[in-house]
Every structure is written in C-alpha cells, then in structure tokens.
N, C-alpha and C. Protein backbone atom coordinates (compact mmCIF):
# COMPACT_ATOMS: atom_id res chain seq x y z
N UNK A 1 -29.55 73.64 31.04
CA UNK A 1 -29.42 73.99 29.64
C UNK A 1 -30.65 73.51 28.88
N UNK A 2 -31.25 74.39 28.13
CA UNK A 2 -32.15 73.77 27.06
C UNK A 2 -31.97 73.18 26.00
N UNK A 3 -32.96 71.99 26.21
CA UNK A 3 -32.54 70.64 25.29
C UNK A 3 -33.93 71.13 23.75
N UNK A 4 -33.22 71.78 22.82
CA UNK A 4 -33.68 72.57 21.97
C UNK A 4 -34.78 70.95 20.72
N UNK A 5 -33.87 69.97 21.08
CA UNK A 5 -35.07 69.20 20.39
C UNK A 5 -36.33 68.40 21.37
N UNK A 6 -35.88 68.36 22.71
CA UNK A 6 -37.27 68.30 23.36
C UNK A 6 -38.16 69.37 22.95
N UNK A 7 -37.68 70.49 22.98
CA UNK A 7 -38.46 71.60 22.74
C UNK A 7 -39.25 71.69 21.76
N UNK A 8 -38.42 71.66 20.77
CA UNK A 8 -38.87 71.21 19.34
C UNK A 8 -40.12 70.13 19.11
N UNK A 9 -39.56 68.94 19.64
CA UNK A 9 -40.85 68.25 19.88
C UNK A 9 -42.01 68.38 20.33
N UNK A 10 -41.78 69.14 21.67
CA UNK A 10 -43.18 68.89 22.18
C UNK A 10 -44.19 70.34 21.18
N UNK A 11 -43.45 70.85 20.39
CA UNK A 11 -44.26 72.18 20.09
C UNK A 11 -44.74 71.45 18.48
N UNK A 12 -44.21 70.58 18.04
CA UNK A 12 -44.59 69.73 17.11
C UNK A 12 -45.77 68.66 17.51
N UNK A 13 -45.73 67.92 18.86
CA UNK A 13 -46.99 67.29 19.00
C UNK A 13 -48.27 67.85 19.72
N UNK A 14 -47.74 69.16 20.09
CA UNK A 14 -49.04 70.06 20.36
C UNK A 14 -49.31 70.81 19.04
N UNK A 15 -48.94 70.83 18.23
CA UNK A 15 -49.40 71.22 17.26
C UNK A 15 -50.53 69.87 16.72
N UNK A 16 -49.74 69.33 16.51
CA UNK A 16 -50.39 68.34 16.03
C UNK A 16 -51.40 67.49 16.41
N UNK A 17 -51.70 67.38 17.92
CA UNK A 17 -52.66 67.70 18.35
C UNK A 17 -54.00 68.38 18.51
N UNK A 18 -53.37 69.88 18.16
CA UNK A 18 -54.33 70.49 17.61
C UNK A 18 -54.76 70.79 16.51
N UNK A 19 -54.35 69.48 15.77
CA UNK A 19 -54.46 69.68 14.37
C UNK A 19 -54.36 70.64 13.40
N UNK A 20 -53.04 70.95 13.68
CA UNK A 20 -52.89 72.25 12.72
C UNK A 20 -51.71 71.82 12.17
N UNK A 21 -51.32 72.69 11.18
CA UNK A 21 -50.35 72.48 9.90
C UNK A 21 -49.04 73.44 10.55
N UNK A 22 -48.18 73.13 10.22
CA UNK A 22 -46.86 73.95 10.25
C UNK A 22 -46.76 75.72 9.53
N UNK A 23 -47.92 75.57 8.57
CA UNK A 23 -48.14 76.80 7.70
C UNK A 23 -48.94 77.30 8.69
N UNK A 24 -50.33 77.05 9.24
CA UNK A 24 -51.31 77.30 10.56
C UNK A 24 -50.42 78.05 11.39
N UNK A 25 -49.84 77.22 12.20
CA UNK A 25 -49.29 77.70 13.24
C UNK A 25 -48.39 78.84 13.27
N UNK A 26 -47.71 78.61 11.74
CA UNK A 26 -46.72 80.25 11.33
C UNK A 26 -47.18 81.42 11.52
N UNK A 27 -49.05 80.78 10.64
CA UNK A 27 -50.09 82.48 10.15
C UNK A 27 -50.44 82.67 11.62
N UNK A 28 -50.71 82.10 12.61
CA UNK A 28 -51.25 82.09 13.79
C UNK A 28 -50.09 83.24 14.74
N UNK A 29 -48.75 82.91 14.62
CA UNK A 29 -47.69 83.42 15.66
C UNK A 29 -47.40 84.50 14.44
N UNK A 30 -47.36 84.47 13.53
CA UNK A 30 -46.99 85.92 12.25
C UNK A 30 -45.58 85.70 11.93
N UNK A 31 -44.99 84.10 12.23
CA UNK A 31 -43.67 84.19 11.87
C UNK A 31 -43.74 82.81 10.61
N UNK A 32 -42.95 82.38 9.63
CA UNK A 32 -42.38 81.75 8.67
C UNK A 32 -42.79 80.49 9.05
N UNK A 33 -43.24 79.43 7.76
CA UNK A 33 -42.99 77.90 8.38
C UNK A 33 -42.00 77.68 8.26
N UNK A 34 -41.11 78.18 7.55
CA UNK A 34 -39.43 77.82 7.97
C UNK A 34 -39.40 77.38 9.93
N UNK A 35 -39.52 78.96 10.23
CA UNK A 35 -39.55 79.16 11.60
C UNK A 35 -39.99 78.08 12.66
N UNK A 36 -41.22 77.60 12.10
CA UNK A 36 -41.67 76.63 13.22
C UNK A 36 -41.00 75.10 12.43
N UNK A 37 -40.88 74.93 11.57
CA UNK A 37 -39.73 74.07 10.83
C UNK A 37 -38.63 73.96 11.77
N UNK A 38 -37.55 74.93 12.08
CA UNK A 38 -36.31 74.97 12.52
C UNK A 38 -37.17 74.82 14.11
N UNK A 39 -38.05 75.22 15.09
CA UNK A 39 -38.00 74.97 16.02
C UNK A 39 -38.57 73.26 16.24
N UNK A 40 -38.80 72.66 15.57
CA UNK A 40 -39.55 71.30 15.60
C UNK A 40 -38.62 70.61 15.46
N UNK A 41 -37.50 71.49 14.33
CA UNK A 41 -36.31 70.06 14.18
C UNK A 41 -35.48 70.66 15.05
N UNK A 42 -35.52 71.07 16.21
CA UNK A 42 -34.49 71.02 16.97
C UNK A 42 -33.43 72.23 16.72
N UNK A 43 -33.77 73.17 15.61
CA UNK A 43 -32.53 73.76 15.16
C UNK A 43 -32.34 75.16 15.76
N UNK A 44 -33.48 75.79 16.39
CA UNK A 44 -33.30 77.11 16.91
C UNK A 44 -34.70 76.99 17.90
N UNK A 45 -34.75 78.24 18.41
CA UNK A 45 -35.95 77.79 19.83
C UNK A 45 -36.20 79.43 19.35
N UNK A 46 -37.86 79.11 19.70
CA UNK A 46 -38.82 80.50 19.46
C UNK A 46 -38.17 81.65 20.25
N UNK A 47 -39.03 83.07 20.28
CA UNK A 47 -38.26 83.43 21.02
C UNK A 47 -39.13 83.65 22.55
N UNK A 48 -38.89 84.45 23.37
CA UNK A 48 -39.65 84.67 24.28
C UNK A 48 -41.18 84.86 24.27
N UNK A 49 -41.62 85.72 23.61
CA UNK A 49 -42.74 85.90 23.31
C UNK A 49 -43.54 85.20 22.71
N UNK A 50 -42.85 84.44 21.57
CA UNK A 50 -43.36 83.42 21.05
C UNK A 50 -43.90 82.14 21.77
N UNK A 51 -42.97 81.71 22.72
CA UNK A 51 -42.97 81.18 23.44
C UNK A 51 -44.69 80.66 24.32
N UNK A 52 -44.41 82.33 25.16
CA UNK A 52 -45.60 82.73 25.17
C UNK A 52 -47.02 82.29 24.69
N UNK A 53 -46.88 83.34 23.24
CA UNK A 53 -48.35 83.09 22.78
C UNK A 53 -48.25 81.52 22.38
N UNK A 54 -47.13 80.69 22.33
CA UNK A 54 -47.39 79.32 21.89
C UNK A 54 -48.32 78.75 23.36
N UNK A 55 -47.96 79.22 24.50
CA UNK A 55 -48.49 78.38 25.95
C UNK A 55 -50.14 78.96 25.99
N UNK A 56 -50.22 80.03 24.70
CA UNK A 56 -51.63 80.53 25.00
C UNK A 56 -52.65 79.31 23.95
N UNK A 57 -51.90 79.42 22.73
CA UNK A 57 -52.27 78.29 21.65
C UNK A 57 -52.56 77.12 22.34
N UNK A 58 -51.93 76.82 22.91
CA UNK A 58 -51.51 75.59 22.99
C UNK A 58 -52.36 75.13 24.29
N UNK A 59 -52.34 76.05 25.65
CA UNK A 59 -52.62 75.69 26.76
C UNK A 59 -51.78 74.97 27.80
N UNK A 60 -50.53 75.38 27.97
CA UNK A 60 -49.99 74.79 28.31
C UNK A 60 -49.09 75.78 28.92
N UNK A 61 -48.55 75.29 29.81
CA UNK A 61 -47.27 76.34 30.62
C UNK A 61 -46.37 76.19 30.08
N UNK A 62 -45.41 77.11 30.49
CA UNK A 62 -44.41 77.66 29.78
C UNK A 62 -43.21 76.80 30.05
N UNK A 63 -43.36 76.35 31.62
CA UNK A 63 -42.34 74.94 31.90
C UNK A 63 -42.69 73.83 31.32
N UNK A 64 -43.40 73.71 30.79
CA UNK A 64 -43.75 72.49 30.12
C UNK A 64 -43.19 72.77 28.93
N UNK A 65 -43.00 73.68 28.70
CA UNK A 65 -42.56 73.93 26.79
C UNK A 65 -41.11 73.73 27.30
N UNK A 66 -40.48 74.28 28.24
CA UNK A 66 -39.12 74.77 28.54
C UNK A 66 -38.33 73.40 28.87
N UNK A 67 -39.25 72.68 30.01
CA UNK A 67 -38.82 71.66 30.66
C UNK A 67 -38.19 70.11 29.75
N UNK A 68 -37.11 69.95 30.13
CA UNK A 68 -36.88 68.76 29.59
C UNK A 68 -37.18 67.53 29.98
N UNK A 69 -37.90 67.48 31.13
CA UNK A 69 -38.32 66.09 32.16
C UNK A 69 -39.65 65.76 31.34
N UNK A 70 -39.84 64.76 31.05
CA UNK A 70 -41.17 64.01 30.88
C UNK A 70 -42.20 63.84 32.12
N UNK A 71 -43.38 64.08 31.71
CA UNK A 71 -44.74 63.62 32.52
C UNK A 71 -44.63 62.43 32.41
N UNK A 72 -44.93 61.77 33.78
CA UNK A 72 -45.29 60.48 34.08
C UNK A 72 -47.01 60.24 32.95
N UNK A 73 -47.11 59.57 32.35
CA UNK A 73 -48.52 59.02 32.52
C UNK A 73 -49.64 58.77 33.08
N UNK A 74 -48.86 58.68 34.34
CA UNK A 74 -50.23 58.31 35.53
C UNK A 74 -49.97 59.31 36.06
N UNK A 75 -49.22 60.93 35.97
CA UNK A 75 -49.08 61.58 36.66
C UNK A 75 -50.13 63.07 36.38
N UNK A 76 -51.26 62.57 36.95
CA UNK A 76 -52.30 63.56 36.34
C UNK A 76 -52.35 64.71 37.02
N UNK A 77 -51.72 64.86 38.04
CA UNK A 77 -51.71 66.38 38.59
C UNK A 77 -50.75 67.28 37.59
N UNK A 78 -49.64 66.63 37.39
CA UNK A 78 -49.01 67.38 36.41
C UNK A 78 -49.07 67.37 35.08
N UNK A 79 -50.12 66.68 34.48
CA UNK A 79 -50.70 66.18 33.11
C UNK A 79 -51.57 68.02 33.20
N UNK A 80 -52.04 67.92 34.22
CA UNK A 80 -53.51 68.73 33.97
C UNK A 80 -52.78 70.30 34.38
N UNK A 81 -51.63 70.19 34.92
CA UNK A 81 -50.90 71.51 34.94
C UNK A 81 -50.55 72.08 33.96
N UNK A 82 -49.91 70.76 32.98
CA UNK A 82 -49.39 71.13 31.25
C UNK A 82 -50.39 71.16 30.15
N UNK A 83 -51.96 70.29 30.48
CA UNK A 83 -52.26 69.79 28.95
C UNK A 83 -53.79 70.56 29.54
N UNK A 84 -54.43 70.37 28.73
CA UNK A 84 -55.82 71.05 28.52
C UNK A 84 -56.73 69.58 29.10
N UNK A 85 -57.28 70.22 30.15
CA UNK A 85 -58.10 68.90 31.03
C UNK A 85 -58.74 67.82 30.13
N UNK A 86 -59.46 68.68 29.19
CA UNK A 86 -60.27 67.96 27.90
C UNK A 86 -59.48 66.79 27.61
N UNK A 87 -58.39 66.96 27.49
CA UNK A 87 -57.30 65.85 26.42
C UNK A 87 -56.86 64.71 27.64
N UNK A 88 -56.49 65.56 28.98
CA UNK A 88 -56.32 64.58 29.92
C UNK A 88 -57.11 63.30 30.64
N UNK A 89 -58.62 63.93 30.12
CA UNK A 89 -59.56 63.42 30.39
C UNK A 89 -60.05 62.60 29.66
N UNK A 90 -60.20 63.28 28.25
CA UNK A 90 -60.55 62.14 26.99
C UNK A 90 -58.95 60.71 26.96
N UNK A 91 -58.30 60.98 27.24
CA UNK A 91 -57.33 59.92 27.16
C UNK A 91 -57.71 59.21 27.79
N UNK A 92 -57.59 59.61 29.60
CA UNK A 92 -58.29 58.82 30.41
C UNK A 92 -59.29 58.00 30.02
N UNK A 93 -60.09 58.32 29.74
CA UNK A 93 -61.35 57.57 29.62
C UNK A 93 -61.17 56.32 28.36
N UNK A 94 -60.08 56.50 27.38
CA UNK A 94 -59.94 55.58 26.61
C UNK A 94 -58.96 54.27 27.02
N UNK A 95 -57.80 54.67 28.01
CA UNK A 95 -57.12 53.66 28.64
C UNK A 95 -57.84 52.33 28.79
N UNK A 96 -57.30 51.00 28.66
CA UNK A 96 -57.40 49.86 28.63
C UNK A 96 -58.47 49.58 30.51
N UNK A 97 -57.60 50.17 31.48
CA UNK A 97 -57.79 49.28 32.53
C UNK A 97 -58.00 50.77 33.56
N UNK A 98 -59.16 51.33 32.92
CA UNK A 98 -59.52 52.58 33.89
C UNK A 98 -59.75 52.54 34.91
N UNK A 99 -60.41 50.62 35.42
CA UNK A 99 -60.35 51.04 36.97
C UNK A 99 -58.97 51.37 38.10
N UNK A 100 -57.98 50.65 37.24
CA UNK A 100 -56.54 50.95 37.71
C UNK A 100 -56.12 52.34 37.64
N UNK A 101 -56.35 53.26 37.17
CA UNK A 101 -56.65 54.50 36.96
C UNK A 101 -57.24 55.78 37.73
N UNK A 102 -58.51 54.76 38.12
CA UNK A 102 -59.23 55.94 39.10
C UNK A 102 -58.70 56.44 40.40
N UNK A 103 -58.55 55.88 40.86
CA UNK A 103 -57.73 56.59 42.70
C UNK A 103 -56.60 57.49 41.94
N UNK A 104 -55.93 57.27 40.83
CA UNK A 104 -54.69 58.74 40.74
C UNK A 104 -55.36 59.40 39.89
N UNK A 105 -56.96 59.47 39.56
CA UNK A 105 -57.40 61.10 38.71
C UNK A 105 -58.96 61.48 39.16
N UNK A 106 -59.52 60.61 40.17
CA UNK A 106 -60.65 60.75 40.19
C UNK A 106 -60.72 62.12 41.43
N UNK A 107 -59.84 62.44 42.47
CA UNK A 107 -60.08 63.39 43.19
C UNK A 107 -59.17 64.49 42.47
N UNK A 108 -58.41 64.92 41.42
CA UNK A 108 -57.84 65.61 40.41
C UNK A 108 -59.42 66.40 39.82
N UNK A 109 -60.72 65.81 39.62
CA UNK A 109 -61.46 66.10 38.69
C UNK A 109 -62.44 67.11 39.53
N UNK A 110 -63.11 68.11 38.30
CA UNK A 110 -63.99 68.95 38.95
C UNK A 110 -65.39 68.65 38.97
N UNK A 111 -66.66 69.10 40.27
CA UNK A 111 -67.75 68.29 40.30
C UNK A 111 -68.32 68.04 38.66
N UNK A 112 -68.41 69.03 37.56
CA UNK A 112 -68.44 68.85 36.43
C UNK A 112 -67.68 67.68 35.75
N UNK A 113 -66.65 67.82 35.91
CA UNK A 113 -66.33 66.75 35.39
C UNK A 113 -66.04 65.03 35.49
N UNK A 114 -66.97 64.84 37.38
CA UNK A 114 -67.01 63.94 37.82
C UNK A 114 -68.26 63.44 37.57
N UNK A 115 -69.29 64.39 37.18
CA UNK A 115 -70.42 64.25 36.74
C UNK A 115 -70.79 63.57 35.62
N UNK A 116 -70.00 64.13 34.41
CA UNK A 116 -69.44 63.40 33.46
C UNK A 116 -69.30 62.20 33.43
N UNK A 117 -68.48 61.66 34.11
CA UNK A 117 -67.73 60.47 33.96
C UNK A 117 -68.54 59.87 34.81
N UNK A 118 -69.39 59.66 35.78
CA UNK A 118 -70.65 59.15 36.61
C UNK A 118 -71.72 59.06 35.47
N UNK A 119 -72.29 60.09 34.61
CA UNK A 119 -73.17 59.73 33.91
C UNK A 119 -72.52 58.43 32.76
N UNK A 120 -71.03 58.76 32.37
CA UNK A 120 -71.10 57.65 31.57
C UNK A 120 -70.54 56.15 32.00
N UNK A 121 -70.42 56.31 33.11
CA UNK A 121 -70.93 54.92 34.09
C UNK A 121 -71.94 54.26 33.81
N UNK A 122 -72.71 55.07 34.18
CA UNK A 122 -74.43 54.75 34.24
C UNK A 122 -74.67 54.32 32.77
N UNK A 123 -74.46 55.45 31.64
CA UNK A 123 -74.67 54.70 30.27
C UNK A 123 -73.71 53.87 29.83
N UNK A 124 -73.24 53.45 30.68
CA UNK A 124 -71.95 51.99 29.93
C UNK A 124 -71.33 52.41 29.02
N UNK A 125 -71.16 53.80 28.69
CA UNK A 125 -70.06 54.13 27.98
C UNK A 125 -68.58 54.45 27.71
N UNK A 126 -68.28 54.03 29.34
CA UNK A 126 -66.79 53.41 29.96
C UNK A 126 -66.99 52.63 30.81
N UNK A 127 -65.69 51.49 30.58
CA UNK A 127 -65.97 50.58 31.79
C UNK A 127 -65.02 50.74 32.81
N UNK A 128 -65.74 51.78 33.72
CA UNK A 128 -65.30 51.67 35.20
C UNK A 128 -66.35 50.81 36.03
N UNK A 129 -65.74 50.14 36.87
CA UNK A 129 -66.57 49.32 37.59
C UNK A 129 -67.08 50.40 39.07
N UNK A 130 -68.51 50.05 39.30
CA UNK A 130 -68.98 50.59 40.36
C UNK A 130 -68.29 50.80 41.49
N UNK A 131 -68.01 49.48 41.80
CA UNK A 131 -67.21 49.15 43.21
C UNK A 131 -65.94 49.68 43.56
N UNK A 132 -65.35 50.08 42.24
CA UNK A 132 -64.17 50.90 42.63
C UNK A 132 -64.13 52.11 43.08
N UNK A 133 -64.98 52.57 41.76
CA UNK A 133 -65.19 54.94 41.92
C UNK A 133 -66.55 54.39 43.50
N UNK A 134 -67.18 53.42 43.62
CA UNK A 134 -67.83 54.16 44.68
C UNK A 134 -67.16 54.42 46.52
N UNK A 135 -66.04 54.35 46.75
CA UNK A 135 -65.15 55.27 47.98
C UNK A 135 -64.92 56.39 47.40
N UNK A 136 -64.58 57.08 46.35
CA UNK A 136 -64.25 58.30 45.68
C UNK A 136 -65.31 59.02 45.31
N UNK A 137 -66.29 58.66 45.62
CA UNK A 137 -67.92 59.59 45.76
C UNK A 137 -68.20 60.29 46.30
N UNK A 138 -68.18 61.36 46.50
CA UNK A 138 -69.51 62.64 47.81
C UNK A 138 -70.53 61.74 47.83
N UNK A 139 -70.84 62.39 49.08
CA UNK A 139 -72.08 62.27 49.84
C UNK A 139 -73.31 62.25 48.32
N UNK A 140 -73.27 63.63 47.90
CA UNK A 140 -74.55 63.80 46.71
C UNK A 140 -73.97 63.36 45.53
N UNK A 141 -72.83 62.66 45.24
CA UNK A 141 -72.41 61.88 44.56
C UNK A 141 -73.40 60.48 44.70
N UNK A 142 -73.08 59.83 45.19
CA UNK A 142 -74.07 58.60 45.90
C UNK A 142 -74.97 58.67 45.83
N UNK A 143 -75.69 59.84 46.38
CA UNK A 143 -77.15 60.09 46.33
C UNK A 143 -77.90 59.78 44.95
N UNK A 144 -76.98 60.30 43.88
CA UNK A 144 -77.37 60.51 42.63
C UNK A 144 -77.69 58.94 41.65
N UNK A 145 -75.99 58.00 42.01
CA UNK A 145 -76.23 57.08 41.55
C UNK A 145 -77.12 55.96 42.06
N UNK A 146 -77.62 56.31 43.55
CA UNK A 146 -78.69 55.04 44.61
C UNK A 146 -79.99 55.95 43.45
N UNK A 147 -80.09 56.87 43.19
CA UNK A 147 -81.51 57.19 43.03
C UNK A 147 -81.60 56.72 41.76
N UNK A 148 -81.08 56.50 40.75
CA UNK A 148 -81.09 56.57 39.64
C UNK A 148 -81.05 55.00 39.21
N UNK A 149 -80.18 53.91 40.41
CA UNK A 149 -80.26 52.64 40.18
C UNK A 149 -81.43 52.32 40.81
N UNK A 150 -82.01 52.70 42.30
CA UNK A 150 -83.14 52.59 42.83
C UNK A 150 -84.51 52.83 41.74
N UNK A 151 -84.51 53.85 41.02
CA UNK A 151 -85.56 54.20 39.95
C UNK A 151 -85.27 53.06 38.91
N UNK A 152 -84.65 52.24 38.48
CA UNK A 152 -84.34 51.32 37.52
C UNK A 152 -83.94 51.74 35.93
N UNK A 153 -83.23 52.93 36.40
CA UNK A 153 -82.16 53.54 35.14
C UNK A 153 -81.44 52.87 35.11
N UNK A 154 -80.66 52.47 36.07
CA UNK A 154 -79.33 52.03 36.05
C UNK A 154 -79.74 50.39 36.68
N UNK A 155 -79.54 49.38 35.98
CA UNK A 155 -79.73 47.97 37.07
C UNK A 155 -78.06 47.51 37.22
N UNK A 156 -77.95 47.69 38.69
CA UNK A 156 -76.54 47.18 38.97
C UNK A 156 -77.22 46.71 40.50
N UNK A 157 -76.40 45.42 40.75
CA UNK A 157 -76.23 45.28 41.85
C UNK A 157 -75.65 45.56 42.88
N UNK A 158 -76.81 46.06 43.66
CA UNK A 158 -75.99 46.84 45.44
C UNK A 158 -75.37 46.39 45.86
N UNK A 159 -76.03 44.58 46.23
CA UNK A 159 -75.10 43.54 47.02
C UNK A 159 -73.53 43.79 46.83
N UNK A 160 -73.08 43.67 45.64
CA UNK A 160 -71.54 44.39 45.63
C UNK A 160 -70.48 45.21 46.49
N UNK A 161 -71.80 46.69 46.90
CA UNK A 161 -71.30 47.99 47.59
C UNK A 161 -71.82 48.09 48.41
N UNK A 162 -73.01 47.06 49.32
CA UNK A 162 -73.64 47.14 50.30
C UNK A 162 -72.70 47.67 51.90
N UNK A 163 -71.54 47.04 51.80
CA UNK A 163 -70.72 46.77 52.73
C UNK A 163 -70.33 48.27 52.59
N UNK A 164 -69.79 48.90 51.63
CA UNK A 164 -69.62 50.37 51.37
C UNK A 164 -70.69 51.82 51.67
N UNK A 165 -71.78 51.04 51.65
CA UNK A 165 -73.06 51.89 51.78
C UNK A 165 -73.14 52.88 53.43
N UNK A 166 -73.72 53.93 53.24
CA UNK A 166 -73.61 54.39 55.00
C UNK A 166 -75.20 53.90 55.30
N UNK A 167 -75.20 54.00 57.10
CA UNK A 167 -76.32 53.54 57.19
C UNK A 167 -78.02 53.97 56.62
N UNK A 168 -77.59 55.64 56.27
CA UNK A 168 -78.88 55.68 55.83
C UNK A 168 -78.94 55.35 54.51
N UNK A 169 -77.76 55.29 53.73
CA UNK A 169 -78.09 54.62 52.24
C UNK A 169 -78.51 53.14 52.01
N UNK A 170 -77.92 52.43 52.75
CA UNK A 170 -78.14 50.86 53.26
C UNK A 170 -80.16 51.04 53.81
N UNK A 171 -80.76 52.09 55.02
CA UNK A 171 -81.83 51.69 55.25
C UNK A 171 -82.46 52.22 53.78
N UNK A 172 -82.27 53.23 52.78
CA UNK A 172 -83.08 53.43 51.34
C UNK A 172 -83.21 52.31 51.09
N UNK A 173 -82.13 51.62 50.18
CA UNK A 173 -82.01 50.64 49.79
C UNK A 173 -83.00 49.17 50.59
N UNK A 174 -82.91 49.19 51.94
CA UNK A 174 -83.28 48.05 52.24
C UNK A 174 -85.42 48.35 52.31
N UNK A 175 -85.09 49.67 52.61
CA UNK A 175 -87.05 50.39 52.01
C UNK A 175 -87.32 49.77 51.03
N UNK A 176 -86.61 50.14 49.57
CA UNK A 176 -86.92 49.50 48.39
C UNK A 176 -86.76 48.26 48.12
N UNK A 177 -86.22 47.19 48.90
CA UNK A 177 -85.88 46.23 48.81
C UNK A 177 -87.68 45.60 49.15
N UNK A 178 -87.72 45.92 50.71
CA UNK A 178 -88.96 45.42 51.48
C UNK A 178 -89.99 45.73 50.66
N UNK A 179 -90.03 46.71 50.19
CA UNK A 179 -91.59 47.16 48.91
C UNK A 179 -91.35 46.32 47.64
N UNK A 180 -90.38 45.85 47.29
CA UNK A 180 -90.18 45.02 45.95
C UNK A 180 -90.36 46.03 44.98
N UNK A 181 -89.50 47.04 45.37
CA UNK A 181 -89.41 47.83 44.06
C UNK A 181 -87.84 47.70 43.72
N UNK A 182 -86.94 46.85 44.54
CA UNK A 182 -85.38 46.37 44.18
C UNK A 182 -85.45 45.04 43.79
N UNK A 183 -84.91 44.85 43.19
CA UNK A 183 -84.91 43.52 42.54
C UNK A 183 -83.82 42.67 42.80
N UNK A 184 -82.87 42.96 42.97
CA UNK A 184 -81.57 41.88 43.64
C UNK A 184 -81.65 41.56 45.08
N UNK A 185 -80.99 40.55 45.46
CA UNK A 185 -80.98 39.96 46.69
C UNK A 185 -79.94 40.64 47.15
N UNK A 186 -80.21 41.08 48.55
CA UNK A 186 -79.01 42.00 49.38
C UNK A 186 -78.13 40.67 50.25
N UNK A 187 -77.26 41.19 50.67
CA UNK A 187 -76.46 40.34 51.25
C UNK A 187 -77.02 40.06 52.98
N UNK A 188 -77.21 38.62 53.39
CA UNK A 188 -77.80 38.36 54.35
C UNK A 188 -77.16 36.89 55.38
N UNK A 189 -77.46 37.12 56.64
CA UNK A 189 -76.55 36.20 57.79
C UNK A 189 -77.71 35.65 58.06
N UNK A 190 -78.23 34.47 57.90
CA UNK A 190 -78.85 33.79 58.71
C UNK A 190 -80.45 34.52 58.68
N UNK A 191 -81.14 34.89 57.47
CA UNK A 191 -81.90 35.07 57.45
C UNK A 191 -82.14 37.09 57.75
N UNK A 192 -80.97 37.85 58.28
CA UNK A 192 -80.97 38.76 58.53
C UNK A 192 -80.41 39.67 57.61
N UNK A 193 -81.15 40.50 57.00
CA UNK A 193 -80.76 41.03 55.99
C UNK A 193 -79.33 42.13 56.82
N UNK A 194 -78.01 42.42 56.00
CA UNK A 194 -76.95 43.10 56.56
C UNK A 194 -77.08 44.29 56.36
C-alpha cells in the first residue's frame, strides 16, 4: 500500500532541493499549488503521469518516489539509482570522516568522477587520506598521482604507501629517490632501501 505522506515528503525535499517553490513546481507540471500542497501534506498522490514528469524534474526513479523504504546513507549504489550523482557526490565529499567512506563509493564512481575527487586530494580540498583511496586506484590512476608527487606538485610521503607500491612504481620512485630529486626517506632494513 502507498504510504501517501512518505510520498508527499520525499517530493517536498526534492523540491526543495532543487530549490524551487511550491508555485515553481505547479507552473513546471501545469497543475495548482494547491496540488503539490495536498501531495506534500500527505493528502492525495499525483497522478501517473505526473508522477512521471516529477522522476524527470527531479531525477530520480519512479520507485524511489513510490517506495516507502528509506536509503541507507552509506548505501550509495542505491543513493545513485535514486538521486542525481552530483548531490551524491557533493554530500560525500562534505561528510565528517570520508576516509570511512571510501571503500562503499569509491568503485560506485566514474573515471570522471574519480578524477575529480583525486585532483582534490592533491589540492587538499578534501581530506581523504592517501593511504586509504590508494588500493582503490587503476593502474593510470597511480600513475597520475606518483607523477605529479614525483614532479613536486603534490609533497606527500611515499614511505606511507611504499609497501602498497608495485614493483615498477617502487623502482620510479626509488630512480628519483637515488637522483635526489625525492626528498623523503623511503623505508629501509639495515641499510637496504625496501
């Protein structure tokens, strides 16, 4: 059975979301703010079509409008089924403790938008820590951030991810090390660099 004020709700905080007015959203669907009034408070449900063009507005599926079960939070496969990646993503990135975060959205994301969130690594404009997103890297993932810390864009220490490194990223690294164009001390046994 449909639970007509879930419904109601969620078509009220996607609205609102998208920052639009109750009058907006009327001129938008061609029906009354009464109309979206009574579906917000629970009192009547759009109709089919409406429905519809609301999942087009909105971005969102139609079980998601319909459904009475709540999304988990951390449940980003089905976040990104219902919500517009943008929003799933910008949230993400504002959460308290994103490295707790990454293993349930970082293989969810597209190379674009992993790109993203790698460049704002690099500019410290979220704090994910290296050591975590770097197992959740491609191959030319890696490539990107050794070249870019190797060039001295980025100064982070390898020693950290050394142990993570494959062997030919470990011999780059230990090239630039031997030329003194790296500047941190790598991790070493007895005089033997690891």
């Amino acid at each position: 059975m449909l639970n007509l004020e879930k419904i109601g709700t969620k078509i009220s905080e996607l609205r609102k979301q998208h920052n639009m007015k109750q009058n907006e959203l009327a001129e938008t669907l061609f029906v009354t703010h009464q109309a979206v009034s009574k579906w917000e408070n629970g009192k009547s449900i759009p109709s089919i079509e409406i429905l519809y063009d609301l999942t087009k507005i909105f971005k969102v599926a139609i079980d998601y409008l319909l459904d009475d079960s709540e999304i988990s939070e951390h449940d980003y496969e089905s976040q990104f089924k219902n919500y517009p990646r943008e929003a799933i993503i910008s949230r993400f990135l504002k959460m308290d403790k994103l490295d707790d975060e990454v293993e349930r959205i970082f293989y969810l994301l597209s190379k674009d938008e992993r790109k993203m969130i790698i460049d704002q690594i690099i500019s410290r404009k979220v704090k994910i820590s290296l050591e975590i997103v770097w197992s959740f890297l491609s191959a030319k993932e890696r490539t990107y951030i050794l070249g870019i810390i190797l060039s001295k864009k980025f100064k982070f220490d390898l020693s950290k991810i050394f142990h993570q490194l494959s062997q030919a990223e470990q011999n780059l690294v230990l090239s630039h090390y031997k030329s003194g164009t790296y500047e941190f001390r790598l991790p070493h046994r007895k005089g033997v660099i690891l």
